[in-house]
Structures are given as C-alpha cells and as structure tokens.
Protein backbone atom coordinates (compact mmCIF):
# COMPACT_ATOMS: atom_id res chain seq x y z
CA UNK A 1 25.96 17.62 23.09
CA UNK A 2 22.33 18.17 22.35
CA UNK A 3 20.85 16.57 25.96
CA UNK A 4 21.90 15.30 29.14
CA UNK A 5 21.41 11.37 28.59
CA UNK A 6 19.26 9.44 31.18
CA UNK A 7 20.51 6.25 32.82
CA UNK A 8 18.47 4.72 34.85
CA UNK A 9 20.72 3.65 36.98
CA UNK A 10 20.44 1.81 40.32
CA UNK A 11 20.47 4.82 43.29
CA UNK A 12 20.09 2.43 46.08
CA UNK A 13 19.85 -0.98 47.52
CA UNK A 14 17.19 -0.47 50.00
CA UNK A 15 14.69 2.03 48.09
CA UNK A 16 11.37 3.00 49.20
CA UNK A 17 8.87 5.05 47.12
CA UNK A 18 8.37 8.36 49.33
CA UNK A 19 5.38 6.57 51.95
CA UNK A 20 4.42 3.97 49.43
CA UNK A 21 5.28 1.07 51.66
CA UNK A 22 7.22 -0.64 49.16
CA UNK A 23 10.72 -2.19 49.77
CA UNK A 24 13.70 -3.51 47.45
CA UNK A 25 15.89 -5.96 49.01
CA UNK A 26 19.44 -6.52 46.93
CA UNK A 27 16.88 -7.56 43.66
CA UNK A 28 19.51 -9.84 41.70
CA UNK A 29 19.18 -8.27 38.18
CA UNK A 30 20.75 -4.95 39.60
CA UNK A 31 23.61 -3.44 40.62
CA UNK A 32 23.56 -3.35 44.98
CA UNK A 33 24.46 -0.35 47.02
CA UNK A 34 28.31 -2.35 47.74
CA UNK A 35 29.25 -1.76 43.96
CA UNK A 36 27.86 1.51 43.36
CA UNK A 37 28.34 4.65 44.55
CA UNK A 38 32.08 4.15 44.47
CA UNK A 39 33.12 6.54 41.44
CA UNK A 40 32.03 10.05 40.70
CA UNK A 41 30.66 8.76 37.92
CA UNK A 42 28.40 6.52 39.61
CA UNK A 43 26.54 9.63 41.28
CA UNK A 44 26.63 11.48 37.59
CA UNK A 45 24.40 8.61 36.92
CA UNK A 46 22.43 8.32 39.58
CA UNK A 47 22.08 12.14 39.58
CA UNK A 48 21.09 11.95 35.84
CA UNK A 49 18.48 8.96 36.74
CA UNK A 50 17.02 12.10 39.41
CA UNK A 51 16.64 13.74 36.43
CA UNK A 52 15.01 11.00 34.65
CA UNK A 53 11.88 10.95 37.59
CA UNK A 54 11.00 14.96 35.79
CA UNK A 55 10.39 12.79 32.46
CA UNK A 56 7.35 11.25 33.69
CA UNK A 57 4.21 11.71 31.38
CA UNK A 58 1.59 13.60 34.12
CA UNK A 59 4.76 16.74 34.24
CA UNK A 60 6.38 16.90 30.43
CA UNK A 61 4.70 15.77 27.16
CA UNK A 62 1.08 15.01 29.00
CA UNK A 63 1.05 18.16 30.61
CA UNK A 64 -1.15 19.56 28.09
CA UNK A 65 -4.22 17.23 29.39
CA UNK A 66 -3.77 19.81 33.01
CA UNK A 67 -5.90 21.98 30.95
CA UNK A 68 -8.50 19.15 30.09
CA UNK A 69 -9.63 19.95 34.02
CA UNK A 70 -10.22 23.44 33.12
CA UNK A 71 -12.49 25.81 30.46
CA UNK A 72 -9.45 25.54 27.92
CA UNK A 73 -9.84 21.88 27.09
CA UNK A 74 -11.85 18.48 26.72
CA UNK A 75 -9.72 15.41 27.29
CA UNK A 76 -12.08 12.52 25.16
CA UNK A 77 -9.65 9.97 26.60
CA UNK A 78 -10.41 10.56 30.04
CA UNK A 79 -6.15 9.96 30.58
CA UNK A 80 -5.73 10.12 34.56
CA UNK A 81 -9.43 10.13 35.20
CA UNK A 82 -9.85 13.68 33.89
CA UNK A 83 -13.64 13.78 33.21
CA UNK A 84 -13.96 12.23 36.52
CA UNK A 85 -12.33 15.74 38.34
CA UNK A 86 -14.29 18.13 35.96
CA UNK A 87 -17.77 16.38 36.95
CA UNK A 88 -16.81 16.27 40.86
CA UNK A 89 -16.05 12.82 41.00
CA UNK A 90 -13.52 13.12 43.41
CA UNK A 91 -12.78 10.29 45.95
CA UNK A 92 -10.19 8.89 47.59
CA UNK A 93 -10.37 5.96 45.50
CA UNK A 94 -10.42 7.69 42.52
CA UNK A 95 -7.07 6.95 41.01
CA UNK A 96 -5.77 8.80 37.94
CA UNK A 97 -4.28 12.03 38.94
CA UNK A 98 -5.51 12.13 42.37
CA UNK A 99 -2.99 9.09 42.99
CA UNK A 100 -0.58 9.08 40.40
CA UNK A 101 0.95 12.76 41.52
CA UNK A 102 1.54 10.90 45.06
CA UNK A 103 3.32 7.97 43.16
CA UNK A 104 5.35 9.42 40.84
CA UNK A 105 6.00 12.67 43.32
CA UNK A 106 7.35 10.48 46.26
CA UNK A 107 9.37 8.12 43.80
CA UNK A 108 11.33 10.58 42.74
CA UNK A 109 11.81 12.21 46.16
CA UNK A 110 13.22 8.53 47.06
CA UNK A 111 15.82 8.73 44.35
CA UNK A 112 16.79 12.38 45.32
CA UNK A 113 16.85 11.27 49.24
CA UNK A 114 19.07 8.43 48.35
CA UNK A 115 21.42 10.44 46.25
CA UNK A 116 21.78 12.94 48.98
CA UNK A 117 22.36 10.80 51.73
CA UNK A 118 25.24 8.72 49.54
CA UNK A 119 26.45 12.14 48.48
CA UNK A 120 26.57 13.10 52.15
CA UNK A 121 29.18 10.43 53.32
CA UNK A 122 31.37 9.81 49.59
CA UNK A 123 34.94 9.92 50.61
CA UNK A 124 36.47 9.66 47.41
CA UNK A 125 38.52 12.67 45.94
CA UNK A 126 37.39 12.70 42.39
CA UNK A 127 34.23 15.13 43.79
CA UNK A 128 35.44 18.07 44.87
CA UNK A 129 33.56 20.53 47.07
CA UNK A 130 32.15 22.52 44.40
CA UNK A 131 31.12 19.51 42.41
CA UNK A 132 29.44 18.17 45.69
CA UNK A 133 27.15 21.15 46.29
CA UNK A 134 26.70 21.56 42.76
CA UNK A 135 25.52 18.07 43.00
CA UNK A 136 23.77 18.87 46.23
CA UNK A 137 21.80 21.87 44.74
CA UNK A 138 20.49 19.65 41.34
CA UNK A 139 19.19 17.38 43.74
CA UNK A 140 17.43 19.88 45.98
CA UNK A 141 15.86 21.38 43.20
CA UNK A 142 14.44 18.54 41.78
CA UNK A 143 12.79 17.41 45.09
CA UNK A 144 11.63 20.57 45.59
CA UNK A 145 9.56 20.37 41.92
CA UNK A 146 8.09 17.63 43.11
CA UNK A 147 6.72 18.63 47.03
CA UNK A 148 5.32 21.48 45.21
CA UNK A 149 3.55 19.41 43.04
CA UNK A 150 2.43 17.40 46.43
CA UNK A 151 1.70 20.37 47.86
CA UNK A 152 -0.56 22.36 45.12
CA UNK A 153 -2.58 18.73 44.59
CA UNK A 154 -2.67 17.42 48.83
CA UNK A 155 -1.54 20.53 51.08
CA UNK A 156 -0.77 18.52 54.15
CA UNK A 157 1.42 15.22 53.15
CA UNK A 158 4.78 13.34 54.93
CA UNK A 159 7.80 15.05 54.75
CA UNK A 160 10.64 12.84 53.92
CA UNK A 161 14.03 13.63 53.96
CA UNK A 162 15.78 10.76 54.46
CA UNK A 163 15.82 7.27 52.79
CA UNK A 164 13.33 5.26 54.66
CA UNK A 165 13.67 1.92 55.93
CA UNK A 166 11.12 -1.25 57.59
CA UNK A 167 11.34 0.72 60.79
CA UNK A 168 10.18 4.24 59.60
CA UNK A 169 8.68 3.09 56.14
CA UNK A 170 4.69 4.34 57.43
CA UNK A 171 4.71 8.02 57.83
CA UNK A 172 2.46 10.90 59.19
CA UNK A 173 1.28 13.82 57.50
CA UNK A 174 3.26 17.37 57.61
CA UNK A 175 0.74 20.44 57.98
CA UNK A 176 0.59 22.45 54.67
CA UNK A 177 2.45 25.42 56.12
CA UNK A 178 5.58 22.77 57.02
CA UNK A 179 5.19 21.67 53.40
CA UNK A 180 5.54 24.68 51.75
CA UNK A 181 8.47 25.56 53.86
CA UNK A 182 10.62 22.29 52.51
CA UNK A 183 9.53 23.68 48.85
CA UNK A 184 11.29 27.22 50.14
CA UNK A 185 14.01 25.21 51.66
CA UNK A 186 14.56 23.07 49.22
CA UNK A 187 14.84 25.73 46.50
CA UNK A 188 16.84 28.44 48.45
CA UNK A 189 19.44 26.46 49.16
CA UNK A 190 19.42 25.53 45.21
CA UNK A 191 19.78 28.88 44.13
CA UNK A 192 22.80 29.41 46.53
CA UNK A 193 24.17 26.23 45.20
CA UNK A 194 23.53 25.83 41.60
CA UNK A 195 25.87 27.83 39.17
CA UNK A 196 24.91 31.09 37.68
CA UNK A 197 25.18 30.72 34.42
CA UNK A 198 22.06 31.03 32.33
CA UNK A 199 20.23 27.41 31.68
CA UNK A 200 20.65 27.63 27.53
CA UNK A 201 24.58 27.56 28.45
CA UNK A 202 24.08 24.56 30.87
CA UNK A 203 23.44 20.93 29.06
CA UNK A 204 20.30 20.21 30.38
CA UNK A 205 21.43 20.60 34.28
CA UNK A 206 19.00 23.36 36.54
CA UNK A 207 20.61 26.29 37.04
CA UNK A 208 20.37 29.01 39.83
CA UNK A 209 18.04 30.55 38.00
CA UNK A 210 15.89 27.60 37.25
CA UNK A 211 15.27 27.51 40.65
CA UNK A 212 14.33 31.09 41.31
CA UNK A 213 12.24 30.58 38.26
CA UNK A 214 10.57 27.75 40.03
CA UNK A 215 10.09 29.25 43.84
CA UNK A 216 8.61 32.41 41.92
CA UNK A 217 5.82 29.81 41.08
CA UNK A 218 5.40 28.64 44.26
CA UNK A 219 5.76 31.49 46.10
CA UNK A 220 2.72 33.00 43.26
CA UNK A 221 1.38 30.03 44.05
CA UNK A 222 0.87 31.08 47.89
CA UNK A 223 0.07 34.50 46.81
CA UNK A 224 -3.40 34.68 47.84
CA UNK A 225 -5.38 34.08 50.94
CA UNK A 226 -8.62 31.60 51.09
CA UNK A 227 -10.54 34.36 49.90
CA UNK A 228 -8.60 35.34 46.71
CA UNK A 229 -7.34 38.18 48.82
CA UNK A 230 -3.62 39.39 47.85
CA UNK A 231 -1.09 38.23 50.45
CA UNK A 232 1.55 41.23 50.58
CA UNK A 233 4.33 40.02 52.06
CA UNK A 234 4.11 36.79 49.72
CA UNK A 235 3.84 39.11 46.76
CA UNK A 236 7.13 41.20 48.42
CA UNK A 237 9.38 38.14 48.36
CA UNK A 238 8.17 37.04 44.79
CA UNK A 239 9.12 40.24 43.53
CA UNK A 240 12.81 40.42 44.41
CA UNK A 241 12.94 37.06 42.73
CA UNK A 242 11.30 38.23 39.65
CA UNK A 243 13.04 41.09 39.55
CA UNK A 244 16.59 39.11 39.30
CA UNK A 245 15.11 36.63 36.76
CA UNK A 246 14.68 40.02 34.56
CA UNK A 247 18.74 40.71 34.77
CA UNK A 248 19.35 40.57 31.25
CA UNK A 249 20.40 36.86 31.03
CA UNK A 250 17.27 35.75 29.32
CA UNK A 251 14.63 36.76 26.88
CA UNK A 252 11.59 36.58 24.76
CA UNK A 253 12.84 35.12 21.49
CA UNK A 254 11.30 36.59 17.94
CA UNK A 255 9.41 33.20 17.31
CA UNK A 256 7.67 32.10 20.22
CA UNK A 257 6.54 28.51 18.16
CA UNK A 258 11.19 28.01 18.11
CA UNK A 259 10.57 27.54 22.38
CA UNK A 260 8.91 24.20 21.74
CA UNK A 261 10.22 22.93 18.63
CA UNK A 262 12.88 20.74 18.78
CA UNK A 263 16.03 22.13 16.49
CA UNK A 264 15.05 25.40 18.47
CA UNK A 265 15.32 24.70 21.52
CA UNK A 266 19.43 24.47 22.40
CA UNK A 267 21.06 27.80 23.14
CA UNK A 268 16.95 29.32 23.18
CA UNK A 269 17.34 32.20 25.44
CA UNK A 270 13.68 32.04 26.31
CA UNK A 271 13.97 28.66 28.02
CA UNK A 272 15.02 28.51 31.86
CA UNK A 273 14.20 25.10 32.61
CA UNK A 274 13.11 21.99 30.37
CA UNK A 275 12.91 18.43 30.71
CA UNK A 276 15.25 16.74 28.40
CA UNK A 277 14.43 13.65 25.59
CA UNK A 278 16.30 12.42 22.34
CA UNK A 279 14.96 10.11 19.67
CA UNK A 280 14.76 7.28 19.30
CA UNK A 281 15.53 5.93 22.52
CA UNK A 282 14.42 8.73 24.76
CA UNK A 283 11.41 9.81 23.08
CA UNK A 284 7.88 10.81 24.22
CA UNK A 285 4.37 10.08 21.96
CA UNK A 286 3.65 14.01 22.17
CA UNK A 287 2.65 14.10 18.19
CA UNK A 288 0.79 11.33 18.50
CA UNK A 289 -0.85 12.34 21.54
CA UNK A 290 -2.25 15.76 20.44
CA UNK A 291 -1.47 15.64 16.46
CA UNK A 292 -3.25 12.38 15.78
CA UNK A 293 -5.19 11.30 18.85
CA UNK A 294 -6.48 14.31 19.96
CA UNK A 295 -5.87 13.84 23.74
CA UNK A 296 -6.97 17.16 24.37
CA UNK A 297 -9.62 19.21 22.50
CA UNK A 298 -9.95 23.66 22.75
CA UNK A 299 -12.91 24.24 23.87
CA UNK A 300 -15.18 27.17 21.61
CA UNK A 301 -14.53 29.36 25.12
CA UNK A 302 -11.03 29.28 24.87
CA UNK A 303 -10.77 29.93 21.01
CA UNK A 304 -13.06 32.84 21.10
CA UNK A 305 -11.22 34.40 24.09
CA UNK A 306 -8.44 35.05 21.62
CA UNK A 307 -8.06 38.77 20.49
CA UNK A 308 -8.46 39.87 17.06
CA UNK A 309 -5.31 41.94 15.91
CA UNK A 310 -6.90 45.29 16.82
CA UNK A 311 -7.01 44.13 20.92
CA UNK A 312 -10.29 43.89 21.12
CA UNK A 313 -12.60 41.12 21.92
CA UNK A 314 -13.89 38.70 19.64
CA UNK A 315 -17.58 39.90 18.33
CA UNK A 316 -16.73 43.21 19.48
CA UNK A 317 -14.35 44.23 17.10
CA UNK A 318 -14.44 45.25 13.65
CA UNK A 319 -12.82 43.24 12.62
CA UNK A 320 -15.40 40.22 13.47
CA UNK A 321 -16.23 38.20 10.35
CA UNK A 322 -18.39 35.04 11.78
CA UNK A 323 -18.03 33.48 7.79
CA UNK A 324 -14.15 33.65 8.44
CA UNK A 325 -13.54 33.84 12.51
CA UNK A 326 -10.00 32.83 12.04
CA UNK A 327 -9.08 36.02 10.04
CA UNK A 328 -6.79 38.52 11.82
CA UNK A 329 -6.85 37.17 15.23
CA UNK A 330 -4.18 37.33 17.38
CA UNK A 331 -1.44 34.91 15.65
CA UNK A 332 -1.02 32.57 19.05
CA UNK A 333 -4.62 31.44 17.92
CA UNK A 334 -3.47 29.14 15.25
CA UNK A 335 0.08 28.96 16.98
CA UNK A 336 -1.58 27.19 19.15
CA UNK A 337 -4.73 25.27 18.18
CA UNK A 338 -5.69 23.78 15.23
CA UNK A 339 -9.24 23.59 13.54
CA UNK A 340 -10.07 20.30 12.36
CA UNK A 341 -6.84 19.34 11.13
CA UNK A 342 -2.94 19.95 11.08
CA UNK A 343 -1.93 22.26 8.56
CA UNK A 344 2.08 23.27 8.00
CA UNK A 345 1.12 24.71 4.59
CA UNK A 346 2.79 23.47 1.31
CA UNK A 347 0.25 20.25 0.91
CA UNK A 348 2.10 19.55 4.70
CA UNK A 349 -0.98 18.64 6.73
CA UNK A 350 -2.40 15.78 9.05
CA UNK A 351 -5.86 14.24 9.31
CA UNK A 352 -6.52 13.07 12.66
CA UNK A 353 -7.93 9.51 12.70
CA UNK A 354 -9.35 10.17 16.00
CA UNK A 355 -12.62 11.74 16.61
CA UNK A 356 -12.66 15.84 16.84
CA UNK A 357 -15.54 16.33 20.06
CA UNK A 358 -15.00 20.09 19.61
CA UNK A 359 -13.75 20.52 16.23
CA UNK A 360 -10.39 21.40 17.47
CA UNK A 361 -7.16 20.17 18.61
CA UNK A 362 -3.75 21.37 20.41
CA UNK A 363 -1.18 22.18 17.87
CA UNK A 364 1.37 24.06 20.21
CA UNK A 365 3.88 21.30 20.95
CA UNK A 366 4.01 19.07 17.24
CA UNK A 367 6.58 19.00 15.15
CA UNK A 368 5.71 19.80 11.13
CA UNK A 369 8.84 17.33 10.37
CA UNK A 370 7.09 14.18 11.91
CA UNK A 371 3.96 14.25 9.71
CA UNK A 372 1.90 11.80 9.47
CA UNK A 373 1.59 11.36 13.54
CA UNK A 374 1.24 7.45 14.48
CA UNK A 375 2.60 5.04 16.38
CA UNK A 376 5.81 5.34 14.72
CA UNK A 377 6.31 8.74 15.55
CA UNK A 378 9.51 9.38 17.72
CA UNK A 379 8.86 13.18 19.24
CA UNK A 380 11.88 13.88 21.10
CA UNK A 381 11.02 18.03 21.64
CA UNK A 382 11.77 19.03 25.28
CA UNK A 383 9.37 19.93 27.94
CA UNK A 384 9.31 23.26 28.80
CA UNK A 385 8.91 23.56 32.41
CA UNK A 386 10.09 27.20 32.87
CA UNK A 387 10.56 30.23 30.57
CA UNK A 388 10.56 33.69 30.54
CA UNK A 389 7.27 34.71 29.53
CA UNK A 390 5.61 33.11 32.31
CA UNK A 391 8.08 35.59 34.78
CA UNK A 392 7.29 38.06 32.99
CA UNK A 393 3.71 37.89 33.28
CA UNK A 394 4.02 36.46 37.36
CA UNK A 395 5.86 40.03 37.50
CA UNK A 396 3.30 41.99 36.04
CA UNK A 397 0.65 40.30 37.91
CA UNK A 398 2.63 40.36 41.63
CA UNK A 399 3.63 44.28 40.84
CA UNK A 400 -0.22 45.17 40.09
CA UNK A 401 -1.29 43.56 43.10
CA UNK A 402 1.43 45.57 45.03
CA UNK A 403 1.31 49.25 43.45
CA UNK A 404 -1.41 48.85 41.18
CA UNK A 405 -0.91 49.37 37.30
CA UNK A 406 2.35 51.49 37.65
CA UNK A 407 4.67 51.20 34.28
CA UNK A 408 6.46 48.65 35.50
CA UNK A 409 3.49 46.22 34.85
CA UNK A 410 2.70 47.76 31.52
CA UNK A 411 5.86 47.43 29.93
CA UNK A 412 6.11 43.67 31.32
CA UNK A 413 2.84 42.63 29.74
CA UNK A 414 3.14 44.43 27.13
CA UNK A 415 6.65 43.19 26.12
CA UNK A 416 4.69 39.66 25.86
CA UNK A 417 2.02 40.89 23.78
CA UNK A 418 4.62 42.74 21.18
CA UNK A 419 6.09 39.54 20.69
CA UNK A 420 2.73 38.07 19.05
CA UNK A 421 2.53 42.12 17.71
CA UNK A 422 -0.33 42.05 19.63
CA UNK A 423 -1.10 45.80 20.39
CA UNK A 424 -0.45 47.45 24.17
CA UNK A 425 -2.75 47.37 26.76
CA UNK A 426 -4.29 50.64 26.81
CA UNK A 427 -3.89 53.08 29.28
CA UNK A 428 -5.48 54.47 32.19
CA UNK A 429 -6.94 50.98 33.30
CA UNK A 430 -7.58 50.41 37.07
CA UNK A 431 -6.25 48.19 38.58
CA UNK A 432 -8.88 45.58 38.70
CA UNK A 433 -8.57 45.90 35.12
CA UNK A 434 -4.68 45.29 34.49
CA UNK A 435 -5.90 42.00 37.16
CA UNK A 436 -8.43 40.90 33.92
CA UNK A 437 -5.65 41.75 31.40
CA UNK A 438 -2.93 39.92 33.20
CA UNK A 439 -5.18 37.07 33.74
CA UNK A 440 -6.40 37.14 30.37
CA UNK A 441 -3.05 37.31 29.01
CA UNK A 442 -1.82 34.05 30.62
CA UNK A 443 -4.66 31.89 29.61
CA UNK A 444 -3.83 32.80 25.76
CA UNK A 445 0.13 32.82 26.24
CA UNK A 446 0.73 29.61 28.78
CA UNK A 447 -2.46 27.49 26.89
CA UNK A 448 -2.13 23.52 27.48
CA UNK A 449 1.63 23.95 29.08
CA UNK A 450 -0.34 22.84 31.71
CA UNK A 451 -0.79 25.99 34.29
CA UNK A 452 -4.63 26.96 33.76
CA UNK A 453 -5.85 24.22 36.45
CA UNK A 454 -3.34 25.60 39.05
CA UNK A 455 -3.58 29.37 38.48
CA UNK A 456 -8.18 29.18 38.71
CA UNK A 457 -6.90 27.49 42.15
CA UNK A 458 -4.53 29.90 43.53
CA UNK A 459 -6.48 32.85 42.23
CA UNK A 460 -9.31 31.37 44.57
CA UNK A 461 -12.26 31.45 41.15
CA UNK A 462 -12.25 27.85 40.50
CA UNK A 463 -15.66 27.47 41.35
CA UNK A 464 -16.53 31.03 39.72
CA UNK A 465 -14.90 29.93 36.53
CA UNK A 466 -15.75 25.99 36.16
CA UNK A 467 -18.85 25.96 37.52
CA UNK A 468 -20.10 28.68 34.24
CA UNK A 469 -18.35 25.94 31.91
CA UNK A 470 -21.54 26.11 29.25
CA UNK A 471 -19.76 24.77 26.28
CA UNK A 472 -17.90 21.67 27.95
CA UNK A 473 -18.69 18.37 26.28
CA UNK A 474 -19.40 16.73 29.56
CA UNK A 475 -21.26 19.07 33.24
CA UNK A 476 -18.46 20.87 35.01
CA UNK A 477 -18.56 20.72 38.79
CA UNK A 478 -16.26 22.54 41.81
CA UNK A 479 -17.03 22.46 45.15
CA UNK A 480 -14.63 24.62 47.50
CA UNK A 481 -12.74 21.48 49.12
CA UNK A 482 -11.40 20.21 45.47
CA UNK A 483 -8.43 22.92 46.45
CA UNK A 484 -7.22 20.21 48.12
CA UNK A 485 -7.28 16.75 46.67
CA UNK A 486 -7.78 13.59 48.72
CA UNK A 487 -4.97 11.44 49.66
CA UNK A 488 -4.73 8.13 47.91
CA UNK A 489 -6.97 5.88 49.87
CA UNK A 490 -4.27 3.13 48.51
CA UNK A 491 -1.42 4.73 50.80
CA UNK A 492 -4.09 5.26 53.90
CA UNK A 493 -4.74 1.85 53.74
CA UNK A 494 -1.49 0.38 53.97
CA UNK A 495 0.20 2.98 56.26
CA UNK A 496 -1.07 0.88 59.32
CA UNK A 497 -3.59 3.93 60.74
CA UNK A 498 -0.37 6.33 60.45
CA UNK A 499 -1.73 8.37 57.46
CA UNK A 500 -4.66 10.30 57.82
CA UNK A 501 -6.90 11.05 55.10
CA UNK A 502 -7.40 14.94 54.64
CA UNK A 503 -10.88 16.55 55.65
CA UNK A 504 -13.96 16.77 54.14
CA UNK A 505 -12.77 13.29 52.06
C-alpha cells in the first residue's frame, strides 16, 4: 500500500482546540464519544486522523514559503502575512503565522490528548499491549512535533496534557524551559515505544527513529545560548542521538531530486519521516503553488551563494562566466530553482502565468509528470519532514562545535557534498571555518524545506543576517525580541485574564 489513508474521523465528543476556548457538544452530523472508541479500529482511525493534523499547509507542501521570512526567498503572495514578519510588522494582532502555528499546533495536540486519554482506559482485547504503546508512542510523537513548533515560534505557552473541559478550558502559560522538557518527554518516551524498524519499511507510521530524528532537531535547536554561544552539554546529548541515526539503517540515495518526487519516495532509504498524501482525494496544490504561482521567489543572494563545480565561490572561480552564470555550478542550483521558467527538457517545460519579482522560482518539490501546473493539478508527493542529510549535517555541525574539525565532521559533510559530486571541503580549516562550511552547506542542501528561518534563529545571527538583506524585493527588519513571537492577541483576549501575553509585545 502506497500511504497510510487519512480519515478524519471523530476523536471525541467534547473537543477543545489546545487553549482556543472552543467547545463541541454531541454536534448531530457526527459520530459521539458513546459509539466510538469501541473497536480497535476505531482508534486506527482516530490515530490516522492524528496523523491527518501533520497535513496542514503551514508544515508540508507550504513549507517552502518558511524561507520567504529569510535571505533565500520573496513570498509575492504575502501567504500567512510573510512580508509583514520580514519588515518587522510584528504584533499581536498580526495574524498569519504568528496565529495560525497556535491554531493548528494546539488542534492537533487536542486530537492526540483525546486519543491518549481513550487509549488510556480501552478495555477491549483486540489491542494488545504492544499495539497500545505502539499506539501510545505515534501519538507522543506527533504532539511532540507540534510543542516544538509552539515552542521555536512562542517559548513560554500552556501545557496541555489532558482533554480540556468548561472547567479548565482557559489556561496559563508554561515557562519555556517546562516547554521544551514536554518536547524531550514527549519524544523519549516515543523512541522507547515506537518500533525499530527503519521508516521506508513502515507505511507511513513514525518510527523510533523518526523520533530521534526529530529530538536531534530540537535538541540543535537548544544548542546555543542567547549569545550564539555553543551549549556543551546540549551538543553532548545531540550527539549520541546522531550518532545512532548513522547505524547503517539509512542513507543518502544517488539522486537526491528521487527524495521528493513522488514514484520515489516508497522504500527511499533517505527518508525518515514524511507526511503522507494520495491523489486525487488527498492531494496538496504544491505544483501549482511554486510551478505556476510562484509562491515563493530565490532571491539573487541565494542563487549566487551556490558553488561552481570547482568549490569555489561564485565570481571567484574560474570558472565564472557572467554571459552564462548557470554553467558548471553546483548541480543542486537548478535541482532546486528555476530561472524564469520550468524546464524538464524534451519541449517539457512550464510558463508561469504569475508574475516572476526576482526572475526565479522554486523548482525542488514539482513533479515533471503534472505539466502544465493549474488548478487542476492533483500533486500528491509527500512532505519530507525528516531525512538523512539534514543528520548528517546536524552531526557535522554538533561534532565541530564539540572537538573542532576532527574527521569525523569532514567525512559527514563531505559525504553530502559527494552526493551533488560537489568536491571535499579542503583541509586544514579552523574551526570557525568548518562553522561557515557547515552553515553554508545547509542553506544550499535544506533550501525552501522550510529550515532557513529556524536555523538564523537558533544560531543567534538573525539580525546579523536579515538585517544586510540588500537584494530583497521589500526592507528586511529584525529586532532581537522577534526570537520569540507574540501570542495571539485572539487567545489573550478570550482566556478571561488567564493568558499572558509574552514581553516586550
């Protein structure tokens, strides 16, 4: 079976959006909580419907606009208030990102919650115990996904556990640090849960190491202190999880463009977590989005920033030809952007009918099958949340911060970089050095999946970085408290003086 289906079934009678306020009461068009959760395969459903809360647009086929806050990318469409957040406009009444990441985060917390608590008291014998905590650990990981996304946009929100009624529907903010530690929770407890088999072997469902993939982010995530300072112990703890991710059970595939096309991606060895769709029913408007509409537009920075095939910069190598700047670059160049239009080769190409701001658009994610990109257009090519690369290069990163640029770090980058037979860092570099390289390196290999915004943030330069922005279509602006977004001014409001807006907002 090519993906695990999505019903979105009923996981509760009395449901409540994370803090939001809102309450269900026994709505007649649905099922109630007295006819469900009575079979095991009312909780496959309602675990697959968990599932279904990863499919929202801001985390899978729309993650590519992330990079429209940074120096990779313009976003013309201003989806989720973009060009508000790169100019500085950032309120608590903003909207678009800085409330939708509550919303969808906390919904899908709700479903988890809900699942866990009916999970927690089923009686009937068709779940066994190994089904139940295999159950248990799928949930865990998926809430923990989404309090690190609360966490990386707020820092300090409510922590809920437990399905919330009228009594305890208004809830007060956790600190940061007790945050973080329900991400660690949440995924520990997954990876001692979930089965070990690798994820291409898995249909669709997380598996342990989907979740060490994931709490390897986070943990990177909390890697550095408020002055970009390495945090050691942090960096310690990453490491042993890196280090198991690098086992043997998964690896950089020959064609890095087969990890996001669909057709490629079942059984792709590279892949260690993805968010599942199938056309026509379950599809997403991704080659519409970024083939035809141009959501998000490469900005000059970004383009020139990629190598020519010697290693060397652009306009410092040889190889530089300003009548022909496309020539013998590094090959993820037009893997992953396009210049003016889509081109496939063999007369199969695609003329945007939207404008081009920078002359460029995000050809990563389509699909040369769909052509032309319109309305019509059914993209049904998973989301690729996790995958090897991206450990390998949080390895290399975490080990040069520890011991400097030992071997180990080499031969991780590196490994990367011989996939696109790009050529090997060279040798003898300090260590601030390897930092640039490794940096480098991730900006060119992990372009518009969506990580740029969050890495400038944890590597404390997002004012260093957007704030030199000279060849944005519209002023940058970052001020030092944008690390930490402002609550929804929606959900202060209605929390009856419970919910405390964060500082400086």
């Amino acid at each position: 079976m090519k993906k695990l289906p999505i019903y979105l079934a009923l996981v509760g009678a009395l449901s409540i959006s994370g803090c939001d306020g809102y309450l269900d009461r026994n709505p007649t068009d649905q099922l109630s909580a007295d006819v469900f959760w009575q079979t095991k395969s009312d909780f496959d459903n309602a675990l697959t419907a968990a599932y279904g809360s990863l499919q929202g647009d801001l985390y899978t086929f729309g993650a590519p606009n992330w990079d429209a806050l940074t120096d990779n990318g313009y976003g013309q469409h201003n989806y989720w208030g973009s060009n508000g957040i790169v100019q500085g406009n950032i309120f608590p009444s903003s909207g678009g990102y800085i409330s939708s990441i509550y919303s969808t985060a906390y919904q899908g917390i709700a479903r988890v919650n809900i699942f866990l608590d009916k999970l927690e008291t089923y009686e009937g014998t068709d779940i066994d115990a190994t089904t139940k905590s295999q159950y248990q650990g799928e949930a865990k990981f998926i809430r923990g996904f989404f309090y690190f996304q609360l966490y990386m946009a707020y820092g300090s929100v409510p922590l809920v556990t437990q399905p919330l009624n009228l009594e305890d529907q208004f809830q007060a903010k956790n600190t940061s640090e007790e945050v973080f530690e329900q991400v660690k929770s949440d995924l520990t407890e997954a990876i001692s849960q979930l089965q070990d088999d690798p994820y291409y072997n898995s249909g669709g469902h997380s598996v342990k190491s989907s979740a060490q993939a994931l709490l390897l982010r986070a943990l990177m995530y909390n890697a550095y202190d408020n002055s970009g300072e390495a945090v050691i112990s942090v960096l310690e703890e990453a490491k042993l999880l890196a280090t198991d991710l690098m086992d043997g059970q998964y690896s950089l595939v020959d064609d890095v463009e087969s990890v996001f096309r669909t057709g490629s991606q079942e059984g792709n060895e590279e892949i260690i977590f993805s968010v599942k769709f199938l056309a026509p029913d379950n599809a997403t408007a991704m080659d519409q989005w970024f083939g035809d509409w141009l959501v998000v537009s490469p900005l000059q920075n970004l383009v020139d920033d990629f190598e020519y095939e010697d290693g060397m910069a652009f306009g410092e190598s040889p190889m530089t030809d300003l009548d022909n700047p496309y020539e013998n670059r590094d090959p993820r160049l037009l893997q992953t952007i396009f210049v003016d239009y889509v081109d496939w080769g063999g007369g199969n190409e695609h003329r945007p009918s939207n404008n081009r701001p920078t002359g460029f658009g995000v050809k990563k994610f389509l699909t040369p099958e769909l052509i032309p990109y319109g309305y019509s257009t059914r993209s049904e090519q998973d989301w690729v949340m996790l995958r090897y690369a991206d450990v390998l290069l949080m390895y290399a990163e975490l080990e040069n911060e520890l011991s400097g640029p030992t071997t180990n770090v080499y031969n991780a980058i590196n490994e990367v970089r011989e996939r696109s037979n790009m050529p090997n860092i060279p040798a003898g570099i300090s260590q601030e050095e390897m930092r640039e390289s490794i940096r480098h390196e991730r900006r060119i290999e992990l372009a518009f999946e969506g990580l740029r915004y969050y890495d400038l943030k944890r590597w404390k330069i997002a004012e260093e970085v957007l704030n030199n922005v000279d060849d944005g279509v519209i002023p940058y602006h970052f001020e030092e408290r944008f690390y930490q977004w402002p609550l929804p001014q929606s959900e202060v409001d209605k929390s009856n003086g419970v919910l405390e807006q964060n500082p400086d907002y």
